[in-house]
C-alpha atoms as a PDB file:
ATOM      1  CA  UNK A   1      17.230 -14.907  -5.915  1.00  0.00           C
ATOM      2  CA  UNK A   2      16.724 -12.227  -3.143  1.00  0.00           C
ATOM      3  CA  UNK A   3      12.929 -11.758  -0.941  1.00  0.00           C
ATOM      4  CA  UNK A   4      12.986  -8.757  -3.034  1.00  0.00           C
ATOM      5  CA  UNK A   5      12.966 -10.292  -6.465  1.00  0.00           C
ATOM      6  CA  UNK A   6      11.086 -13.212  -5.391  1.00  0.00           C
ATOM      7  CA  UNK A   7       8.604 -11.133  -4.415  1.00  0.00           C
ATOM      8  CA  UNK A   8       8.597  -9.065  -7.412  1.00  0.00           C
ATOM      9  CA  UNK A   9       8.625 -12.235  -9.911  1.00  0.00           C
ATOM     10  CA  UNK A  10       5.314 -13.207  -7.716  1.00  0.00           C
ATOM     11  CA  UNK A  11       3.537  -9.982  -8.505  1.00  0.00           C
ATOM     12  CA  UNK A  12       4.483  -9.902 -12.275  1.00  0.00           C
ATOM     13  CA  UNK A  13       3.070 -13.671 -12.931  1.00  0.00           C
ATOM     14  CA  UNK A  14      -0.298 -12.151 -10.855  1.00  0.00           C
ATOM     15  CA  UNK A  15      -0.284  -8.883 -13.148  1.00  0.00           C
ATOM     16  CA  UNK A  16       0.268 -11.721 -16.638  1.00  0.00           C
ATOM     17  CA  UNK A  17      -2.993 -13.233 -15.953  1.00  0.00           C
ATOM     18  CA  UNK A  18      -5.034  -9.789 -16.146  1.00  0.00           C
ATOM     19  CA  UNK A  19      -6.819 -10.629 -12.747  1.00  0.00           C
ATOM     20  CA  UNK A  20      -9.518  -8.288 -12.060  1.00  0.00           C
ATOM     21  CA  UNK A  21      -8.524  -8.113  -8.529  1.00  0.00           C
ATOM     22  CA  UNK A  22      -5.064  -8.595  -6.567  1.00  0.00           C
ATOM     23  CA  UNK A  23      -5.015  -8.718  -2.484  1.00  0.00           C
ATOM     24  CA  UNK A  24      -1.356  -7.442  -1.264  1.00  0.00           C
ATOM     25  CA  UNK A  25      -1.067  -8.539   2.594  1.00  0.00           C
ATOM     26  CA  UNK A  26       2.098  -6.899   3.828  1.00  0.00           C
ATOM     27  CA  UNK A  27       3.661  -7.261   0.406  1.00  0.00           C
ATOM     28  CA  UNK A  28       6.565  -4.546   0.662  1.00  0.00           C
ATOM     29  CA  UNK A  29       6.932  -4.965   4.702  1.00  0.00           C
ATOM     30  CA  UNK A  30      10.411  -6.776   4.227  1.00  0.00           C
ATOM     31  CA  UNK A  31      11.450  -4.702   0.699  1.00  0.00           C
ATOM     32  CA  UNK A  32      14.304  -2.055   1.119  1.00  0.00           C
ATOM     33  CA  UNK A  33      13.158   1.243  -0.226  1.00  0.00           C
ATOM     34  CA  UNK A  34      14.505   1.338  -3.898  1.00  0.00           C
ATOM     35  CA  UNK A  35      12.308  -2.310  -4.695  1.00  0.00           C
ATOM     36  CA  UNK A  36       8.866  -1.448  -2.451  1.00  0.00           C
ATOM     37  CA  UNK A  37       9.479   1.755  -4.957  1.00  0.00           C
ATOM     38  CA  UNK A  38       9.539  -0.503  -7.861  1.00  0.00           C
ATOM     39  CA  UNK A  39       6.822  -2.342  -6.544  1.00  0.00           C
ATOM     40  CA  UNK A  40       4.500   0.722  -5.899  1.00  0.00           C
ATOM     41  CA  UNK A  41       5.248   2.032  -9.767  1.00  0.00           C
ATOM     42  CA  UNK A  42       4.016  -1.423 -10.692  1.00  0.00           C
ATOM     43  CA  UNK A  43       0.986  -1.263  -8.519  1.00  0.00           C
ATOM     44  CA  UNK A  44       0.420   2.352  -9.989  1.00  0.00           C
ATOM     45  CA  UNK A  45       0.565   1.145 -13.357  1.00  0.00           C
ATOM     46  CA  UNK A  46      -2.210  -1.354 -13.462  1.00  0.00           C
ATOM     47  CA  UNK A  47      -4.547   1.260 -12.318  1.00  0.00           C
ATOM     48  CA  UNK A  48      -8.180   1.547 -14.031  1.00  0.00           C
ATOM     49  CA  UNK A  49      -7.562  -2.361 -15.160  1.00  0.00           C
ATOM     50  CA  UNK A  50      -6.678  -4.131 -11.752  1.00  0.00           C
ATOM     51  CA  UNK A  51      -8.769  -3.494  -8.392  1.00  0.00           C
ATOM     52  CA  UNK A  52      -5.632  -3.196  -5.806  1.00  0.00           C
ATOM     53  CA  UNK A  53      -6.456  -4.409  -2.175  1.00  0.00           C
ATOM     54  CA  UNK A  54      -2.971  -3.432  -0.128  1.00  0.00           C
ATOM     55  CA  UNK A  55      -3.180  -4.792   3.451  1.00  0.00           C
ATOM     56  CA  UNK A  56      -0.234  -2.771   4.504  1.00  0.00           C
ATOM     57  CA  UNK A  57       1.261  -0.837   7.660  1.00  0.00           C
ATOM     58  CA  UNK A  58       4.121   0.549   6.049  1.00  0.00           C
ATOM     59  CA  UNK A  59       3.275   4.667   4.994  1.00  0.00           C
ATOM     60  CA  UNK A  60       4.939   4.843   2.184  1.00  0.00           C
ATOM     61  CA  UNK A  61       2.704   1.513   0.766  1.00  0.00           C
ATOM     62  CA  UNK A  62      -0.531   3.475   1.332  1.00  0.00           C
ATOM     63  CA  UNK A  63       0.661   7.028   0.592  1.00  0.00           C
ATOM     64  CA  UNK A  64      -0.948   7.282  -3.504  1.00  0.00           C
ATOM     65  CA  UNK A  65      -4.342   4.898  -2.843  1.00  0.00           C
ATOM     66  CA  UNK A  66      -6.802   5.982  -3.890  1.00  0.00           C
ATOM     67  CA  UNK A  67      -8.999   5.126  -0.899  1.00  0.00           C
ATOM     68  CA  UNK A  68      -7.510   4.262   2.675  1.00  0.00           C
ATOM     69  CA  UNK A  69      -9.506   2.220   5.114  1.00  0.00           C
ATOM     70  CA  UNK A  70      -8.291   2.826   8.505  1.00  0.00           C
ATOM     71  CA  UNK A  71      -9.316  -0.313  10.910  1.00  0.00           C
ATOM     72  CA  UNK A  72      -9.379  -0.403  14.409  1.00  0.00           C
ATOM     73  CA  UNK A  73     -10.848  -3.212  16.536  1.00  0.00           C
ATOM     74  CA  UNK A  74     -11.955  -4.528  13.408  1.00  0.00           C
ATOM     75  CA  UNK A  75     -13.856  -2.343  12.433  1.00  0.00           C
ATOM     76  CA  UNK A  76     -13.404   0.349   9.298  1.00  0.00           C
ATOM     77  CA  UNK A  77     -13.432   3.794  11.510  1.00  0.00           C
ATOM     78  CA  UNK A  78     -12.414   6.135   8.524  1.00  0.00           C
ATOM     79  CA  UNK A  79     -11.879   5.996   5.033  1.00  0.00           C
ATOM     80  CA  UNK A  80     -10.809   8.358   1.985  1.00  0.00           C
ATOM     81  CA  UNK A  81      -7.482   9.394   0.514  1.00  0.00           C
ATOM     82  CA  UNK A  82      -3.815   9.721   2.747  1.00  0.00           C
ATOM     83  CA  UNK A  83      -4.190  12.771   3.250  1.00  0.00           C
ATOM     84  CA  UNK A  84      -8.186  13.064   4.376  1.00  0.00           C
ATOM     85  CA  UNK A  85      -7.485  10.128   7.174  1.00  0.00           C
ATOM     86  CA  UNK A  86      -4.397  12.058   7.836  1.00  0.00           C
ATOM     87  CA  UNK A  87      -6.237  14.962   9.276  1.00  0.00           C
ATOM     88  CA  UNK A  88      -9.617  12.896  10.569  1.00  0.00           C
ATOM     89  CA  UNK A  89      -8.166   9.879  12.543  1.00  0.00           C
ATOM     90  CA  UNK A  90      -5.626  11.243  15.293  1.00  0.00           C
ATOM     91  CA  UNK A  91      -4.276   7.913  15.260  1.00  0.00           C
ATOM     92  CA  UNK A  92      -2.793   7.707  12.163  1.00  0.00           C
ATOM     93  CA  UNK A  93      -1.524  11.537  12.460  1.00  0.00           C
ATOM     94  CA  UNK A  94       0.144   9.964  15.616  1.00  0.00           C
ATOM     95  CA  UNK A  95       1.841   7.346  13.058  1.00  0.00           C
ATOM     96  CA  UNK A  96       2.850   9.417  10.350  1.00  0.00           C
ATOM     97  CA  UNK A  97       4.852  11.625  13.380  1.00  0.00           C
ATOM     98  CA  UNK A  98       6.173   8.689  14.737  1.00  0.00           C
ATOM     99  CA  UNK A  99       7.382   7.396  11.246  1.00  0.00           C
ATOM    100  CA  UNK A 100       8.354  11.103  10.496  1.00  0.00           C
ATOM    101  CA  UNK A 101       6.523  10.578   7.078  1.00  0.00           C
ATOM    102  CA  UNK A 102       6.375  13.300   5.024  1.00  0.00           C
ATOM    103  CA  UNK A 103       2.892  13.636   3.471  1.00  0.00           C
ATOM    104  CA  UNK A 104       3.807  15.500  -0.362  1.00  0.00           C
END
């Protein structure tokens, strides 16, 4: 089995038991781009029935939460949707340029 399906296999036996909360630390960081895709539809679908904490540093991860918590020394200095800490924290403006992430 690849990372990628090992890691996928992981997250669908989580998802089977119905959890009422998942914690994702880094979960797509070493996914290529088609499987963190498959793993983001996944996340997307368990919506309203799952609480979804995604530790992530990877854009694309974060880009459809529905809140973003933007640390910093560890501390929380901003929080609301991708586009709302987009615009309030320079920092993560300075990211998304440096990614050259397209916020749609």
């Amino acid at each position: 089995m690849s990372g990628g399906q090992i890691q996928r296999l992981g997250f669908a036996r989580a998802l089977y038991t119905k959890p009422q909360l998942i914690i994702l630390d880094e979960a797509t960081s070493a996914l290529d781009a088609a499987t963190e895709a498959s793993v983001a539809s996944s996340i997307k679908n368990v919506g309203g029935e799952t609480t979804v904490i995604v530790i992530a540093h990877r854009l694309s991860t974060i880009q459809d939460a529905d809140q973003v918590h933007v640390m910093d020394a560890g501390k929380i200095i901003a929080s609301g949707t991708f586009s709302e800490i987009r615009k309030a924290v320079p920092m993560v403006e300075e990211y998304v340029q440096l990614m050259s992430f397209r916020d749609e």
